[in-house]
N, C-alpha and C. Protein backbone atom coordinates (compact mmCIF):
# COMPACT_ATOMS: atom_id res chain seq x y z
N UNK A 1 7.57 -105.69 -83.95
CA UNK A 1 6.25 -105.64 -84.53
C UNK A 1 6.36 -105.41 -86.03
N UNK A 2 5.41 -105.64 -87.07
CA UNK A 2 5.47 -105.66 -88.44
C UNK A 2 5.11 -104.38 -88.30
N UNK A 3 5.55 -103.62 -89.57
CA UNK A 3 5.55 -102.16 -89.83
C UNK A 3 4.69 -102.04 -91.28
N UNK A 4 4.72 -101.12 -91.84
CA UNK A 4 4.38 -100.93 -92.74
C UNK A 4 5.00 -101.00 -94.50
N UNK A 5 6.14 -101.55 -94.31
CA UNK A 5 7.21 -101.87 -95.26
C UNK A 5 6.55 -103.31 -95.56
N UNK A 6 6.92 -103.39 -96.18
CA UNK A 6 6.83 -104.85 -97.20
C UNK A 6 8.10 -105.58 -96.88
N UNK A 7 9.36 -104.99 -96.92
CA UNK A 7 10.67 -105.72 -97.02
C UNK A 7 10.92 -106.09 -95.63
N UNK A 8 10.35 -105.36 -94.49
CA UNK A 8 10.77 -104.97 -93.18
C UNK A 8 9.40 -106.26 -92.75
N UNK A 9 8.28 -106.65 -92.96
CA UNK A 9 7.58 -107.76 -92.60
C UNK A 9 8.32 -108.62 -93.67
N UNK A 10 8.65 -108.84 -94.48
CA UNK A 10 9.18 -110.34 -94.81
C UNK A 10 10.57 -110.65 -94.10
N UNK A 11 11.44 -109.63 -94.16
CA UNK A 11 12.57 -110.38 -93.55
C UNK A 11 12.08 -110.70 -91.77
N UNK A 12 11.36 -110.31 -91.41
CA UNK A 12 10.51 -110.83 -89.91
C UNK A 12 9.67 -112.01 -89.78
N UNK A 13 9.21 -111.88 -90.61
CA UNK A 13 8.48 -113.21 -90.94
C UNK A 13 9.14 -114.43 -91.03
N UNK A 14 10.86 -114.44 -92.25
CA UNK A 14 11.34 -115.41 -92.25
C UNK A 14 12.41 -115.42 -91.07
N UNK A 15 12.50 -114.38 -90.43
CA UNK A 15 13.20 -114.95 -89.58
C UNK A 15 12.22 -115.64 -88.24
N UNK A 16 11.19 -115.34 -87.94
CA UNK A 16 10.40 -116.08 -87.16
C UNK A 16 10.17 -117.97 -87.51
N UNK A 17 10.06 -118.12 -89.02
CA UNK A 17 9.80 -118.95 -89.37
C UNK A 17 11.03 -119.84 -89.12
N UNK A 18 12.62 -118.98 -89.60
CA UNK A 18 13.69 -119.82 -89.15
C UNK A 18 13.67 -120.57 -87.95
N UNK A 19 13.98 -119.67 -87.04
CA UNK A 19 13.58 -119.61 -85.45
C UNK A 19 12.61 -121.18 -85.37
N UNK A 20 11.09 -120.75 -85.63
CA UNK A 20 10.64 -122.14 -85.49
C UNK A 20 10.94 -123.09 -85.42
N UNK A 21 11.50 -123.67 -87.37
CA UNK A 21 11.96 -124.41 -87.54
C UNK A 21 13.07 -125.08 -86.92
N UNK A 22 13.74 -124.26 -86.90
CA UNK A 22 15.24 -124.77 -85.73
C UNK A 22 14.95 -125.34 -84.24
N UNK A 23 13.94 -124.56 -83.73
CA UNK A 23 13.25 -125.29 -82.48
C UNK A 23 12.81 -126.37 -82.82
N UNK A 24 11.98 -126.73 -83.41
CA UNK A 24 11.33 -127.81 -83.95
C UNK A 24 12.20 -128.99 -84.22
N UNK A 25 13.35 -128.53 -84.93
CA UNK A 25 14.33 -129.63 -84.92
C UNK A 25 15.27 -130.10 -84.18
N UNK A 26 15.54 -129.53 -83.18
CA UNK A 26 15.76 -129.39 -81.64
C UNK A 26 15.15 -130.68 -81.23
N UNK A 27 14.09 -130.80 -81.20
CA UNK A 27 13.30 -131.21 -80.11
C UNK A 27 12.81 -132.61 -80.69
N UNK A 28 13.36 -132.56 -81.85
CA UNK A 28 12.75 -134.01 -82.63
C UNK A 28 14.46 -134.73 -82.81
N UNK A 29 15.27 -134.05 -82.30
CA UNK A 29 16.72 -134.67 -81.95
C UNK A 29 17.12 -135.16 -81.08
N UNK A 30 16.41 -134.33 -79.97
CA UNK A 30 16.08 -134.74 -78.72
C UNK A 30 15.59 -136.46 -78.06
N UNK A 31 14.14 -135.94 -78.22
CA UNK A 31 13.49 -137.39 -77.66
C UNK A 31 12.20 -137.08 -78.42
N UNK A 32 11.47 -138.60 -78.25
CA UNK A 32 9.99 -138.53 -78.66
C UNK A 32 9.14 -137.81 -78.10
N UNK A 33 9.71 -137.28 -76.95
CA UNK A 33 8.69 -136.46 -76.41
C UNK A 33 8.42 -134.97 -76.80
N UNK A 34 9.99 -134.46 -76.58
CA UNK A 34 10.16 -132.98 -77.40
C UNK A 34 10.02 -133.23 -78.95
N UNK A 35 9.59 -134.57 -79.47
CA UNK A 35 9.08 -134.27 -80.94
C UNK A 35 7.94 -133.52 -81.26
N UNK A 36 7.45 -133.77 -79.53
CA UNK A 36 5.47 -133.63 -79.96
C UNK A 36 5.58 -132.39 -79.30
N UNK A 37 6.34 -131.94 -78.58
CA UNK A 37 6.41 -131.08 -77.07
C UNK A 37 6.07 -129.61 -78.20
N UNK A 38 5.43 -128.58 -77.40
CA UNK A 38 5.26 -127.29 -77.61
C UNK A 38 6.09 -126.78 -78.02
N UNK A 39 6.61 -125.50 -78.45
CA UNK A 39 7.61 -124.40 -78.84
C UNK A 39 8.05 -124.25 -77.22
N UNK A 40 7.46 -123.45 -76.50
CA UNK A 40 7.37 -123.15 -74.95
C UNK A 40 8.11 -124.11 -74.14
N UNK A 41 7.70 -125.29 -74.50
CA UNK A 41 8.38 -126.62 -73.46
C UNK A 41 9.55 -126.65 -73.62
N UNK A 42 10.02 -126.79 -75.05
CA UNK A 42 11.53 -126.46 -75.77
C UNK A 42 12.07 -125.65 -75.29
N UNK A 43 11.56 -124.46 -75.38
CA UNK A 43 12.19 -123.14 -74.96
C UNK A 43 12.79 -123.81 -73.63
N UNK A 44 11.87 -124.11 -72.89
CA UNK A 44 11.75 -124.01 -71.52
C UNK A 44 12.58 -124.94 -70.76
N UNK A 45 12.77 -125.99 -71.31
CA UNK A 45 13.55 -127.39 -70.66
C UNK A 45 14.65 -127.63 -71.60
N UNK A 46 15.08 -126.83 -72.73
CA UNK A 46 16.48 -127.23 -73.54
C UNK A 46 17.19 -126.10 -73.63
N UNK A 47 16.71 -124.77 -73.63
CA UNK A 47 17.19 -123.67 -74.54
C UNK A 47 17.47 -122.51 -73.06
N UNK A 48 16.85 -122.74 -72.60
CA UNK A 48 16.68 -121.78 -70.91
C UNK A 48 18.00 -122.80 -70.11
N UNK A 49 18.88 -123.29 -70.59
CA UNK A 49 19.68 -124.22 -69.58
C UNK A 49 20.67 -123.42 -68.42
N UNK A 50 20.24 -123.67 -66.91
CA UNK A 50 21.25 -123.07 -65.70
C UNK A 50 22.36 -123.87 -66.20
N UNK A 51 23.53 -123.68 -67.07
CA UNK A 51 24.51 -124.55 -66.68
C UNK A 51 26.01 -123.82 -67.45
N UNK A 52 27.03 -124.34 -67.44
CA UNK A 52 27.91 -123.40 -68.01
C UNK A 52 28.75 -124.19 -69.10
N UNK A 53 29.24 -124.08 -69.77
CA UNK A 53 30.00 -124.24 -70.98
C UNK A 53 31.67 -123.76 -70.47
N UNK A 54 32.52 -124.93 -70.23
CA UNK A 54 33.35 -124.48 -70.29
C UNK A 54 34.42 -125.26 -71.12
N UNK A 55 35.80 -124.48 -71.84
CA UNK A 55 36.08 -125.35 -73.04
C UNK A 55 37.81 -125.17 -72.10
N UNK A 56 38.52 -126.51 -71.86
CA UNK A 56 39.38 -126.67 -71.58
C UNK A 56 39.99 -128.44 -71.77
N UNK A 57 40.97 -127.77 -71.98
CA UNK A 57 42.30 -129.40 -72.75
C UNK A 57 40.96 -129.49 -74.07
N UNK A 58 41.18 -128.86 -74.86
CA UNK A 58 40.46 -129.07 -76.30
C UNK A 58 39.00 -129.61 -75.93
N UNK A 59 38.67 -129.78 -75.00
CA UNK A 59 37.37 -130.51 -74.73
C UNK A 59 36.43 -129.48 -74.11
N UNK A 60 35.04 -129.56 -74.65
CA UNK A 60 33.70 -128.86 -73.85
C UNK A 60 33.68 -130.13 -73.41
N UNK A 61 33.35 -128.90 -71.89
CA UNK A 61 32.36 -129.41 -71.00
C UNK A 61 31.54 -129.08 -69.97
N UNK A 62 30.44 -129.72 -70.35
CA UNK A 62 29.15 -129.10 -69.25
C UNK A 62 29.06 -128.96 -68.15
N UNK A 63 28.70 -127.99 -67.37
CA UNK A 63 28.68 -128.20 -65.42
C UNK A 63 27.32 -127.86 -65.96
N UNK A 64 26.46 -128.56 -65.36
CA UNK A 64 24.81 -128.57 -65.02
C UNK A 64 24.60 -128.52 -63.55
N UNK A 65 23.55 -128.33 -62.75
CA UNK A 65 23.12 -128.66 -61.43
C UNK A 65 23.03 -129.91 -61.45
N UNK A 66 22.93 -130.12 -59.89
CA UNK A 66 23.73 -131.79 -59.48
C UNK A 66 21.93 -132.76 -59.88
N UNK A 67 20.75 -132.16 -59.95
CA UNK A 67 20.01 -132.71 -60.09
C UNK A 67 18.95 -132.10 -61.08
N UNK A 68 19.69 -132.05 -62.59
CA UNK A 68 18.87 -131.49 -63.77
C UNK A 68 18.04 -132.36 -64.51
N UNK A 69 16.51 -131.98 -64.12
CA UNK A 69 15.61 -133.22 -64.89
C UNK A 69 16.00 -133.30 -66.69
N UNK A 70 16.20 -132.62 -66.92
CA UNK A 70 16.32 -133.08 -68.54
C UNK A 70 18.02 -133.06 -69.10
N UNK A 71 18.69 -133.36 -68.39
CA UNK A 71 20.18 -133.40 -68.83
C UNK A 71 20.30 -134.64 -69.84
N UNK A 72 19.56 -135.60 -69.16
CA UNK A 72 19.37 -137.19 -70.62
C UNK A 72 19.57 -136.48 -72.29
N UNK A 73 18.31 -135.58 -71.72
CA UNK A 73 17.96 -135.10 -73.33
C UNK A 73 19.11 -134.04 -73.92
N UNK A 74 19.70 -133.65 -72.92
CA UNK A 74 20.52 -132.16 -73.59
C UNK A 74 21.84 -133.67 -74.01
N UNK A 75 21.74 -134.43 -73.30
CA UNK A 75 23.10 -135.31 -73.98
C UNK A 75 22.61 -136.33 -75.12
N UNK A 76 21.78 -136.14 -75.17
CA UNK A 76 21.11 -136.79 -77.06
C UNK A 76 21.41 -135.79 -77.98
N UNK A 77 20.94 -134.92 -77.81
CA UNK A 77 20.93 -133.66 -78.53
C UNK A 77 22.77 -133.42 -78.81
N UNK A 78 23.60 -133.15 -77.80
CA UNK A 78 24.84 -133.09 -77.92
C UNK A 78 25.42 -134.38 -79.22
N UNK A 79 24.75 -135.50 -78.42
CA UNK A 79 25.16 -136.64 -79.49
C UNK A 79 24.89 -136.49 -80.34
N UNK A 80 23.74 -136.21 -80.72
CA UNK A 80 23.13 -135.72 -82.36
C UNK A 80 23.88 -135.01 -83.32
N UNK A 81 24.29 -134.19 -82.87
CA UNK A 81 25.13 -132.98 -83.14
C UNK A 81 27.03 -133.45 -83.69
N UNK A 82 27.39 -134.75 -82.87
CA UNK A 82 28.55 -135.15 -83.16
C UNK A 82 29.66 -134.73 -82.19
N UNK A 83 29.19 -134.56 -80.61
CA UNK A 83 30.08 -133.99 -79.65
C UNK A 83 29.99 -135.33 -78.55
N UNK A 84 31.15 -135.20 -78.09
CA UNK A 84 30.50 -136.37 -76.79
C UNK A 84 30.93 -135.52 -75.28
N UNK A 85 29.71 -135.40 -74.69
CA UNK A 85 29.08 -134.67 -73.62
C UNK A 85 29.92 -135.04 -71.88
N UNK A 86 30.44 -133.95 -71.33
CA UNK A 86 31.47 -134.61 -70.48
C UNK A 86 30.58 -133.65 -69.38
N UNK A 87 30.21 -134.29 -68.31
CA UNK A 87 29.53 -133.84 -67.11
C UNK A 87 30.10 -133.86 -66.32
């Protein structure tokens, strides 16, 4: 919560604003849809992911559930980024 400091609400503020922004660009890396999509939806279908990260022979790679509706998009996003996505 913002307090009564001046220094203590701005560094909150910009970090909220970071935060945003970074979602925001998330989701416009993504697809056309998470361009338009809510903060919440983002959260909710990219950032909330059941899946595990595991890094072996120099390579990540993803275990997701055998039937994850938005895995398309988490492997755009990976591509975006400059990784190539091993399921």
């Amino acid at each position: 919560m913002p307090s009564g400091k001046f220094t203590a609400n701005a560094a909150w503020l910009t970090l909220a604003a970071l935060a945003h922004n970074l979602t925001r660009t998330l989701g416009t890396l993504v697809s056309a849809f998470h361009a338009r999509a809510r903060t919440g939806t983002i959260r909710r279908q990219l950032l909330h992911v059941p899946a595990r990260l595991a890094n072996g022979a120099c390579a990540l790679t993803w275990h997701f559930p055998e039937y994850w509706p938005w895995q398309d998009a988490l492997e755009n996003l990976w591509t975006a980024v400059g990784h190539r996505l091993k399921t």
